[in-house]
PDB file of N, CA and C in Angstrom:
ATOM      1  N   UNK A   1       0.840  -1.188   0.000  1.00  0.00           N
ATOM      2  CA  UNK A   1       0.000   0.000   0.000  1.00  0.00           C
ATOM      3  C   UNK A   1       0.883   1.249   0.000  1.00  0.00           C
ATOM      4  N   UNK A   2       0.879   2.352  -0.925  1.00  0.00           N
ATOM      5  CA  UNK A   2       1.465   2.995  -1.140  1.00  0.00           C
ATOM      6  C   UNK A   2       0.941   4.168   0.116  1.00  0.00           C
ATOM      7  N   UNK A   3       2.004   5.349   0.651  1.00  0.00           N
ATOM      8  CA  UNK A   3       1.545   6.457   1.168  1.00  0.00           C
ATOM      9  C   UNK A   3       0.663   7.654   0.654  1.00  0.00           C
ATOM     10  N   UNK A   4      -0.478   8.152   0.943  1.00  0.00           N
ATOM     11  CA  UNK A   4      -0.573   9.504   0.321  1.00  0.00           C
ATOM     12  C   UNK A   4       0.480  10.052   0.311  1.00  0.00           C
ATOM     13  N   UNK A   5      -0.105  11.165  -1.227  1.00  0.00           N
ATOM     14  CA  UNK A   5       1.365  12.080  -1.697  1.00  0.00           C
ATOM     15  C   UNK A   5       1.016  13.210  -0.091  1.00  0.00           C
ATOM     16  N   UNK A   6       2.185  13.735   0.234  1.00  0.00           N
ATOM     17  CA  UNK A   6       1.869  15.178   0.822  1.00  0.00           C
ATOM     18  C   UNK A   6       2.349  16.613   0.146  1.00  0.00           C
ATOM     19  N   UNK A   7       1.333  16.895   0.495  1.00  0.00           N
ATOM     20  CA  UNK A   7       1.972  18.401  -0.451  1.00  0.00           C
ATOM     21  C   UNK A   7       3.040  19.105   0.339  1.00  0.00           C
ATOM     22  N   UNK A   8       3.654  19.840  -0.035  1.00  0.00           N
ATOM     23  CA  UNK A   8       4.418  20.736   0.587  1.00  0.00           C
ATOM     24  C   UNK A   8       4.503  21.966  -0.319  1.00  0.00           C
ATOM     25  N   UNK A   9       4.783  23.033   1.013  1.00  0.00           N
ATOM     26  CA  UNK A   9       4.272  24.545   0.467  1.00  0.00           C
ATOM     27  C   UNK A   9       5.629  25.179   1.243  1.00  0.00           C
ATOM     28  N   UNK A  10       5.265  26.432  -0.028  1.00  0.00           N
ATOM     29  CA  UNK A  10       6.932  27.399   0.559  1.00  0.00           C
ATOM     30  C   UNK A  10       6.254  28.733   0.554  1.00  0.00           C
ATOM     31  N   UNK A  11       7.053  29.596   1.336  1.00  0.00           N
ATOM     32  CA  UNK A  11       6.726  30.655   1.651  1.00  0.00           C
ATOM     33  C   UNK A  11       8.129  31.597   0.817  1.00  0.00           C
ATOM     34  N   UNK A  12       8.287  32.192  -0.507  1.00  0.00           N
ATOM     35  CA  UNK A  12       8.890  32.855  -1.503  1.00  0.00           C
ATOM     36  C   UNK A  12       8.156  34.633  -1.402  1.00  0.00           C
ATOM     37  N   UNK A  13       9.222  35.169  -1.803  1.00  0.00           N
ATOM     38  CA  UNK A  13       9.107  36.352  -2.271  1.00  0.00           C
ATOM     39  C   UNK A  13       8.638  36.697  -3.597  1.00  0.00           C
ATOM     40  N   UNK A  14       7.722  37.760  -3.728  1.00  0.00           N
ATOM     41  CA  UNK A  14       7.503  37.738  -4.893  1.00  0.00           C
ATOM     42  C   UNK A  14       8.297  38.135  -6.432  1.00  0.00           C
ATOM     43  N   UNK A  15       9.257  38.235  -6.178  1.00  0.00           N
ATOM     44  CA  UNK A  15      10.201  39.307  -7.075  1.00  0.00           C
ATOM     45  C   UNK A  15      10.650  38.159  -7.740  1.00  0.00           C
ATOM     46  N   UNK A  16      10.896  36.734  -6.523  1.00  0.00           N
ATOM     47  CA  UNK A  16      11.411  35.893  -7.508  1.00  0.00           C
ATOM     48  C   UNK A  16      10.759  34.456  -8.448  1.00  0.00           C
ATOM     49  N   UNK A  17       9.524  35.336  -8.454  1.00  0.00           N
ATOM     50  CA  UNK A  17       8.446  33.940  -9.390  1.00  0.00           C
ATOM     51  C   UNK A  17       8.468  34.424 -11.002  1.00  0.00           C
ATOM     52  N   UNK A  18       8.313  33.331 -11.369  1.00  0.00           N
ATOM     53  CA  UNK A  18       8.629  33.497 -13.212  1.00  0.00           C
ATOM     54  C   UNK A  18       6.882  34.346 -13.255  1.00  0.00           C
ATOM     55  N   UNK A  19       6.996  35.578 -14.102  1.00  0.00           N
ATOM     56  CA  UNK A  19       6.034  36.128 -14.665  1.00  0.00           C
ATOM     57  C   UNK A  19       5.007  35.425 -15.073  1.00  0.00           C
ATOM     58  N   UNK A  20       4.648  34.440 -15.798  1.00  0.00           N
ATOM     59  CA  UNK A  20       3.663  33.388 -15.571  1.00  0.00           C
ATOM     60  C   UNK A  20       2.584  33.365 -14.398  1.00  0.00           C
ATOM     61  N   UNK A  21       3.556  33.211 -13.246  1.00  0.00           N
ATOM     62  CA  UNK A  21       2.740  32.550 -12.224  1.00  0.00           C
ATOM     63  C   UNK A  21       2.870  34.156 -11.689  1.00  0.00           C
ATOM     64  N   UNK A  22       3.438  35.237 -11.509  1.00  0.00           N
ATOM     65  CA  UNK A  22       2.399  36.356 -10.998  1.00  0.00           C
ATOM     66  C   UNK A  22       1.194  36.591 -12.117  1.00  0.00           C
ATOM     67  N   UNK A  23       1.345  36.631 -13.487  1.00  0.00           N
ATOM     68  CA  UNK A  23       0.060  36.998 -14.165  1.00  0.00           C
ATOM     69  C   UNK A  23      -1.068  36.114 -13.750  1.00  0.00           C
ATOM     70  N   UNK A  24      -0.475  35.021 -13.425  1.00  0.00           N
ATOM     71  CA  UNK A  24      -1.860  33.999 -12.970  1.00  0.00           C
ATOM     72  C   UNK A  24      -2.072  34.629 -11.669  1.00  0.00           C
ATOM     73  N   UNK A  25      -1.699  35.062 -10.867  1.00  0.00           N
ATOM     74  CA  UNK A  25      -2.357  35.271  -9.352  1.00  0.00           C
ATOM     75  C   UNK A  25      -2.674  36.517  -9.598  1.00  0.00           C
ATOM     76  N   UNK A  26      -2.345  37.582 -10.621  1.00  0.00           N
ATOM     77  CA  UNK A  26      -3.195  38.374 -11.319  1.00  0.00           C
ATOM     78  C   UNK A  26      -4.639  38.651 -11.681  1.00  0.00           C
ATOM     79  N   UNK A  27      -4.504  37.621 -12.210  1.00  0.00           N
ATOM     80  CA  UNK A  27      -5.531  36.959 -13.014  1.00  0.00           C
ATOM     81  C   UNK A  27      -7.106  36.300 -11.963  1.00  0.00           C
ATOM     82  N   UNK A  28      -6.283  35.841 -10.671  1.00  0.00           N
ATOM     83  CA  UNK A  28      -7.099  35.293 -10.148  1.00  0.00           C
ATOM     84  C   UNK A  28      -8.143  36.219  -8.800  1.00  0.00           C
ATOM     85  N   UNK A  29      -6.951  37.722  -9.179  1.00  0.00           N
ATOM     86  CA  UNK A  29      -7.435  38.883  -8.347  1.00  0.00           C
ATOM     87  C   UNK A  29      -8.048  39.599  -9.404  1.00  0.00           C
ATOM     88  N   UNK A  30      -8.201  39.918 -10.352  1.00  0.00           N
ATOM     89  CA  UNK A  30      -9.357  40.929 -11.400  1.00  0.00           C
ATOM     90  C   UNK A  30     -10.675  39.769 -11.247  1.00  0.00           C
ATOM     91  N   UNK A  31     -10.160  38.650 -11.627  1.00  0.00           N
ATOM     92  CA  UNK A  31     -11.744  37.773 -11.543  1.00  0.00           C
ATOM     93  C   UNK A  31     -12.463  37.965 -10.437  1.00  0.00           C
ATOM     94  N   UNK A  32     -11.757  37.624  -9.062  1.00  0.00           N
ATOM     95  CA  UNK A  32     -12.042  37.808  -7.763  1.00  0.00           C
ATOM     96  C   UNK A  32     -12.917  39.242  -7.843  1.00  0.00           C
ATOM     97  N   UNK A  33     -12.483  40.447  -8.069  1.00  0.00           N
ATOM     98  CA  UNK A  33     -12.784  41.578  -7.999  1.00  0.00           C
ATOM     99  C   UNK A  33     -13.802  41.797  -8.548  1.00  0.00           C
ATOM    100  N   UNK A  34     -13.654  41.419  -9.632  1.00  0.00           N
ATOM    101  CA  UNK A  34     -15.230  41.697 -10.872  1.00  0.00           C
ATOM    102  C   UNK A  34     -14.449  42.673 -11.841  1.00  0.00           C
ATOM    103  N   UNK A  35     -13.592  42.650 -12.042  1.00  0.00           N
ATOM    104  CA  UNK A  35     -12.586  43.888 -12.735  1.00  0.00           C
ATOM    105  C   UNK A  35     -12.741  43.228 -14.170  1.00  0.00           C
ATOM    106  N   UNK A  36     -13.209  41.934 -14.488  1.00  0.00           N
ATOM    107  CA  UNK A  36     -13.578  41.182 -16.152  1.00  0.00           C
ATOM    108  C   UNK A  36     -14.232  40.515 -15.735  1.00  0.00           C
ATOM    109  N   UNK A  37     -14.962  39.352 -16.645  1.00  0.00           N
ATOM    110  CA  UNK A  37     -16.250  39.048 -16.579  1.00  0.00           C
ATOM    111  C   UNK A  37     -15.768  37.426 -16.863  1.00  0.00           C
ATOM    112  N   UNK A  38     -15.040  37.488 -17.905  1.00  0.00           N
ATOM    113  CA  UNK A  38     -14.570  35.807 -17.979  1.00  0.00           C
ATOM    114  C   UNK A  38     -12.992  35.905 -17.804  1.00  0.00           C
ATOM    115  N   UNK A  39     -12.571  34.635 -17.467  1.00  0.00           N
ATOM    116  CA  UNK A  39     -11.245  34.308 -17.471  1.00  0.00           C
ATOM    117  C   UNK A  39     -10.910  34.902 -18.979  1.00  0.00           C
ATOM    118  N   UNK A  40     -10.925  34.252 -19.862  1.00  0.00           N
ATOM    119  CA  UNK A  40     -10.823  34.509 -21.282  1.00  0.00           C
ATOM    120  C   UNK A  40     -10.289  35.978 -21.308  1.00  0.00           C
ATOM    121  N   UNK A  41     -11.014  37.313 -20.664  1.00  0.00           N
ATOM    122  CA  UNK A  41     -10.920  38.422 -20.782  1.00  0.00           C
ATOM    123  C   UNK A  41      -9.430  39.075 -19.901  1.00  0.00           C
ATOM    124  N   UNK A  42      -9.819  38.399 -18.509  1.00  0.00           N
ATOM    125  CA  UNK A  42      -8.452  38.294 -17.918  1.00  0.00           C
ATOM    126  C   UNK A  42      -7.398  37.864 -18.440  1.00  0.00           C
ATOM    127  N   UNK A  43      -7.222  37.102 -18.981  1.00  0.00           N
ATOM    128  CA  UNK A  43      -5.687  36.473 -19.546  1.00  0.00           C
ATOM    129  C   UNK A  43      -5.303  37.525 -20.908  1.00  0.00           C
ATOM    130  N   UNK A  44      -6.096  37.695 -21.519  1.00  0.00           N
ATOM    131  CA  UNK A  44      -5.861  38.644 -22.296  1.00  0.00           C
ATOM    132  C   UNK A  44      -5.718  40.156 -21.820  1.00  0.00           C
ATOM    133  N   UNK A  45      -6.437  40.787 -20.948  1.00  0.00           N
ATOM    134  CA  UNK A  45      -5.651  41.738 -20.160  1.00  0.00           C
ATOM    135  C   UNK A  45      -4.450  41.860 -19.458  1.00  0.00           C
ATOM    136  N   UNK A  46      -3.964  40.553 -18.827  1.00  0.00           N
ATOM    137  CA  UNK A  46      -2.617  40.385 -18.568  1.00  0.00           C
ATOM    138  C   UNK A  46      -1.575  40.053 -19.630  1.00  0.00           C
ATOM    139  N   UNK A  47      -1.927  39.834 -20.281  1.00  0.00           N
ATOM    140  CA  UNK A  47      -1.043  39.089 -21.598  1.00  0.00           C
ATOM    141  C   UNK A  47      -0.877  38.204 -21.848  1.00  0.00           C
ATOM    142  N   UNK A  48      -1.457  37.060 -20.196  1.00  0.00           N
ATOM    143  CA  UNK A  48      -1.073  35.712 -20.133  1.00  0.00           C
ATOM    144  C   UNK A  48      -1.990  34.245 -21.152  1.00  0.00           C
ATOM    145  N   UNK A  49      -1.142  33.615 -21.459  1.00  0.00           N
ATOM    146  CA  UNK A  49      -1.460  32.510 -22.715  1.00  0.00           C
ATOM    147  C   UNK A  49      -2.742  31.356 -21.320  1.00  0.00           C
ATOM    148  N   UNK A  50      -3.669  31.037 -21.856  1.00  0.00           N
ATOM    149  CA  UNK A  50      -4.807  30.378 -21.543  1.00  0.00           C
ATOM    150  C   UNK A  50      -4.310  29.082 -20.733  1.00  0.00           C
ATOM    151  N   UNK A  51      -3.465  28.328 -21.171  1.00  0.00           N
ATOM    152  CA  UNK A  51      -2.817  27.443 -21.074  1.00  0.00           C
ATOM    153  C   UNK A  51      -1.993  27.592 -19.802  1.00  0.00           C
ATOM    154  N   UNK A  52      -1.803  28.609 -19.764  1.00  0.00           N
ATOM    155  CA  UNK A  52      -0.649  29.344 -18.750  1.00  0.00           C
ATOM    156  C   UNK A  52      -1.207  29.192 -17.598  1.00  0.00           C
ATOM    157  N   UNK A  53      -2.499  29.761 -17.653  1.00  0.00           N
ATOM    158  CA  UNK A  53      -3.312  30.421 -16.344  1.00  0.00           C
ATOM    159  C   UNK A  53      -3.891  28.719 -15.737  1.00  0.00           C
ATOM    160  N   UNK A  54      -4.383  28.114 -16.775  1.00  0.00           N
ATOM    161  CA  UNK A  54      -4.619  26.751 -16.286  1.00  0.00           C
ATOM    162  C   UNK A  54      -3.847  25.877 -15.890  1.00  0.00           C
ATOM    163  N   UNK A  55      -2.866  26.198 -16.168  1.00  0.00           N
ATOM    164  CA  UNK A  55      -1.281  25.091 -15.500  1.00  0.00           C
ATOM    165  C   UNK A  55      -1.366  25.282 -14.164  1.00  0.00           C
ATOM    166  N   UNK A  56      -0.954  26.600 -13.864  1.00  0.00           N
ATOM    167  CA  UNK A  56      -1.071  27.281 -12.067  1.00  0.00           C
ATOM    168  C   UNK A  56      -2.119  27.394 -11.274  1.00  0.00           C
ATOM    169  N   UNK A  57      -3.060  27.652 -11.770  1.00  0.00           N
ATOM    170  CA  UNK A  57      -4.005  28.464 -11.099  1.00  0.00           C
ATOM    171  C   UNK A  57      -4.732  27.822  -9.885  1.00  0.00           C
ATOM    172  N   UNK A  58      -4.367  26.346 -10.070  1.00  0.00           N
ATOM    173  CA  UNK A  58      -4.954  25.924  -8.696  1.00  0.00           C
ATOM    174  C   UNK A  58      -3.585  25.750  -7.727  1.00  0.00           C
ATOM    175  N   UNK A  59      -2.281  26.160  -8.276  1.00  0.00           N
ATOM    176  CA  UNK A  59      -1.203  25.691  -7.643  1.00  0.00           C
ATOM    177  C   UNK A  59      -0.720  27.313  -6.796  1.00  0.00           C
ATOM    178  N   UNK A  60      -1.835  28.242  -6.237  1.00  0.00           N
ATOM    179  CA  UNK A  60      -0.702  29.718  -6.515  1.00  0.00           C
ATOM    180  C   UNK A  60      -1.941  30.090  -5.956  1.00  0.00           C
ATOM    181  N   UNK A  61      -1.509  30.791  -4.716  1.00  0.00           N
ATOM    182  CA  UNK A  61      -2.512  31.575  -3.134  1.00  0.00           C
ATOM    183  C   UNK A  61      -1.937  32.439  -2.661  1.00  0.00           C
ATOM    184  N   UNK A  62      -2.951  33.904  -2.689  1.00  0.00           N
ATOM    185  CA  UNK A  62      -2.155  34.541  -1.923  1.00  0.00           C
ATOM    186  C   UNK A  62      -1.548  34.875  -0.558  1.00  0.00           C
ATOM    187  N   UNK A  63      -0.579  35.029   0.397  1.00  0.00           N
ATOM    188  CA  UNK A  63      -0.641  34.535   1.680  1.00  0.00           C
ATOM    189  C   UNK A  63      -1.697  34.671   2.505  1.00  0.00           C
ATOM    190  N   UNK A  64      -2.541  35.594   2.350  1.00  0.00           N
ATOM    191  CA  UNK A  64      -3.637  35.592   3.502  1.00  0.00           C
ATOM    192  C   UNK A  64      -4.389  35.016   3.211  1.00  0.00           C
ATOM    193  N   UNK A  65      -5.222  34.143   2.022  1.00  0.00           N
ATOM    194  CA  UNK A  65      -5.430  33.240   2.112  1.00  0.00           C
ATOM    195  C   UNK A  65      -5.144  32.256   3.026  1.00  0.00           C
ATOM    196  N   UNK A  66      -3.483  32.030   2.411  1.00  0.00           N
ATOM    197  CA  UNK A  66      -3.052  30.866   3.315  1.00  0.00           C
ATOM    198  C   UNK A  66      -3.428  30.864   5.174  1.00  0.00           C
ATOM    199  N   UNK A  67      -2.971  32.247   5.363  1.00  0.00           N
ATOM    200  CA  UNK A  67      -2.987  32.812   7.050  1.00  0.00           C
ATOM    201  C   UNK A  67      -4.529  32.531   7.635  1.00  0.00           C
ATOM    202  N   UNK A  68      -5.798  32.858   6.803  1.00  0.00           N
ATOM    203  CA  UNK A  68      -6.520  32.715   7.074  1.00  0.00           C
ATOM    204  C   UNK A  68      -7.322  31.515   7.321  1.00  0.00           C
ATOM    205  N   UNK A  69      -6.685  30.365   7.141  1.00  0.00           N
ATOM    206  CA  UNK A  69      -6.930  29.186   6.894  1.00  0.00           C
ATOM    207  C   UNK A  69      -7.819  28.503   5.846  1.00  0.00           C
ATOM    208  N   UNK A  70      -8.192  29.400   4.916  1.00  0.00           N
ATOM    209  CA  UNK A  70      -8.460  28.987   3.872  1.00  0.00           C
ATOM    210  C   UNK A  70      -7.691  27.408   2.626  1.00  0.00           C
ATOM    211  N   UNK A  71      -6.481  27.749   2.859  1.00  0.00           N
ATOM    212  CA  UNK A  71      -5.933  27.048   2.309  1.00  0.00           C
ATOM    213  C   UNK A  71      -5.124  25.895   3.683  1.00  0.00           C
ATOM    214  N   UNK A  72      -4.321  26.186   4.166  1.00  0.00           N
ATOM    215  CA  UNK A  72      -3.831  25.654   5.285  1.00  0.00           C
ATOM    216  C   UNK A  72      -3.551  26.519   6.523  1.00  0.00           C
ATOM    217  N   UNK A  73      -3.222  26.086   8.011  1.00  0.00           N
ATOM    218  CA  UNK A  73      -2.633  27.216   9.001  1.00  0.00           C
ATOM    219  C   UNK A  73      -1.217  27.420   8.884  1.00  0.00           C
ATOM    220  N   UNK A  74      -1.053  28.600   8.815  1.00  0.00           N
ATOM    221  CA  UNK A  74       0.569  29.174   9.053  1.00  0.00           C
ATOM    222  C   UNK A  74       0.935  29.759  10.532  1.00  0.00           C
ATOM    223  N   UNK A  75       1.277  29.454  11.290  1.00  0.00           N
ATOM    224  CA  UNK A  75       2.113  30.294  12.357  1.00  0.00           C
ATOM    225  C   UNK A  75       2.897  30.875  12.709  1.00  0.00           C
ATOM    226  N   UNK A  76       3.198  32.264  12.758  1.00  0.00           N
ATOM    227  CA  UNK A  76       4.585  32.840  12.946  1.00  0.00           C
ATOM    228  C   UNK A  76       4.989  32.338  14.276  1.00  0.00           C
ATOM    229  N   UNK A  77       6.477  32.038  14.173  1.00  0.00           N
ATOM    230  CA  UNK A  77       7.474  32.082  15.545  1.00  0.00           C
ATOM    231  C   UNK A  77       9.051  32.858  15.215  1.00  0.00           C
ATOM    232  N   UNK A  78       9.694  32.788  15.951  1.00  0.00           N
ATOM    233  CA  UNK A  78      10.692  33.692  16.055  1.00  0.00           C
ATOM    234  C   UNK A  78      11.997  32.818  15.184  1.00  0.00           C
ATOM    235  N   UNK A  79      12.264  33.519  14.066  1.00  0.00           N
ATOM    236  CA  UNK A  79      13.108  32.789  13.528  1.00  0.00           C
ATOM    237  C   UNK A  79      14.973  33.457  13.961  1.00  0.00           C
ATOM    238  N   UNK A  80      15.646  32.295  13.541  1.00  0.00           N
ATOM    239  CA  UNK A  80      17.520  33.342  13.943  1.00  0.00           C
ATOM    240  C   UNK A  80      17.545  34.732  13.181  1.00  0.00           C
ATOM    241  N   UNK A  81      18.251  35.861  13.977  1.00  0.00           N
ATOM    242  CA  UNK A  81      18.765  36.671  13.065  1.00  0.00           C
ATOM    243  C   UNK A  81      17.267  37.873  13.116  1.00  0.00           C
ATOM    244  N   UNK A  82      16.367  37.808  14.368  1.00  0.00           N
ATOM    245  CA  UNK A  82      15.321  38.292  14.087  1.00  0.00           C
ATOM    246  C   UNK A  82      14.377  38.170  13.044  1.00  0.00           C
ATOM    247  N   UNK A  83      14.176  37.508  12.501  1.00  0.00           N
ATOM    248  CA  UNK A  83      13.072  37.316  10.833  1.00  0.00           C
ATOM    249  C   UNK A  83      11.921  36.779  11.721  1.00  0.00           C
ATOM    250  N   UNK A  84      10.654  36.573  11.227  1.00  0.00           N
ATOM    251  CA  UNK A  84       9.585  35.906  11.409  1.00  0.00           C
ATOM    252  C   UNK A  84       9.578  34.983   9.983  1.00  0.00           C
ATOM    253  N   UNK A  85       9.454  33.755  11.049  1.00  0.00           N
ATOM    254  CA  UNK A  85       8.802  32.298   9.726  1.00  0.00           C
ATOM    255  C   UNK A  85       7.786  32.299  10.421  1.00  0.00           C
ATOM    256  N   UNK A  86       7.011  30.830   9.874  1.00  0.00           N
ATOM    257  CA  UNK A  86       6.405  30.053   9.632  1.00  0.00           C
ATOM    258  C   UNK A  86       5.907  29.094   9.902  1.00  0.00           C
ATOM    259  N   UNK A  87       5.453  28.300  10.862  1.00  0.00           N
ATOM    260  CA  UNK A  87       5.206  27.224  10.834  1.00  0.00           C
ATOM    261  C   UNK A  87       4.022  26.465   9.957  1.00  0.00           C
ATOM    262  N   UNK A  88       3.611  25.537   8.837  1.00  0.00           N
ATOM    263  CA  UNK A  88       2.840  25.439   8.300  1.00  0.00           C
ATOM    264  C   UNK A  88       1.854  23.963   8.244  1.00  0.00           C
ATOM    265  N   UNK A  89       0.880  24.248   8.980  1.00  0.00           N
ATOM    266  CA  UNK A  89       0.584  23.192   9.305  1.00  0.00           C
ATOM    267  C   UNK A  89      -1.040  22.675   8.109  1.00  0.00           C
TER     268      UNK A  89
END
C-alpha cells in the first residue's frame, strides 16, 4: 500500500516567481474583484497565454489566504537573526 502524496508549500518572495505565475495570481485577483467578466478576458488583459493560467491556477494563493486558513494554518514564531517564519501546518 502505497503512502498519500503530501503536499508541501513554501513561503517565496515575490520578485522571484517566473512572470507566468504572478500573471496567474493576477488573473485570479481581477476575476475575484469583478474587474472582467470571464477568465478569457483576464488572460488577455494580462497578456497571459490560456494554457498558462490553467497550468497554475490551482497551484498559486495569496498569503492571507493561506494565514486565514483557507488554504492551510501558518504560524509565525521567532526565527535566527530576528526574521519571522512560519510554521505550516
Amino acid at each position: 500500500m502505497t503512502k498519500p502524496k503530501k503536499d508541501k508549500f513554501y513561503l517565496v518572495q515575490e520578485d522571484i516567481l517566473p512572470e507566468a505565475i504572478k500573471k496567474t495570481i493576477k488573473v485570479k485577483e481581477i476575476l475575484k474583484l469583478g474587474e472582467v467578466k470571464t477568465i478569457n478576458e483576464a488572460v488577455e488583459k494580462m497578456d497571459l497565454s490560456r494554457s498558462a493560467y490553467y497550468k497554475y491556477k490551482d497551484y498559486v494563493f495569496p498569503f492571507f489566504e493561506i494565514a486565514q486558513g483557507k488554504k492551510l494554518l501558518a504560524l509565525p514564531f521567532q526565527c535566527p537573526m530576528n526574521q519571522v517564519c512560519y510554521q505550516v501546518f
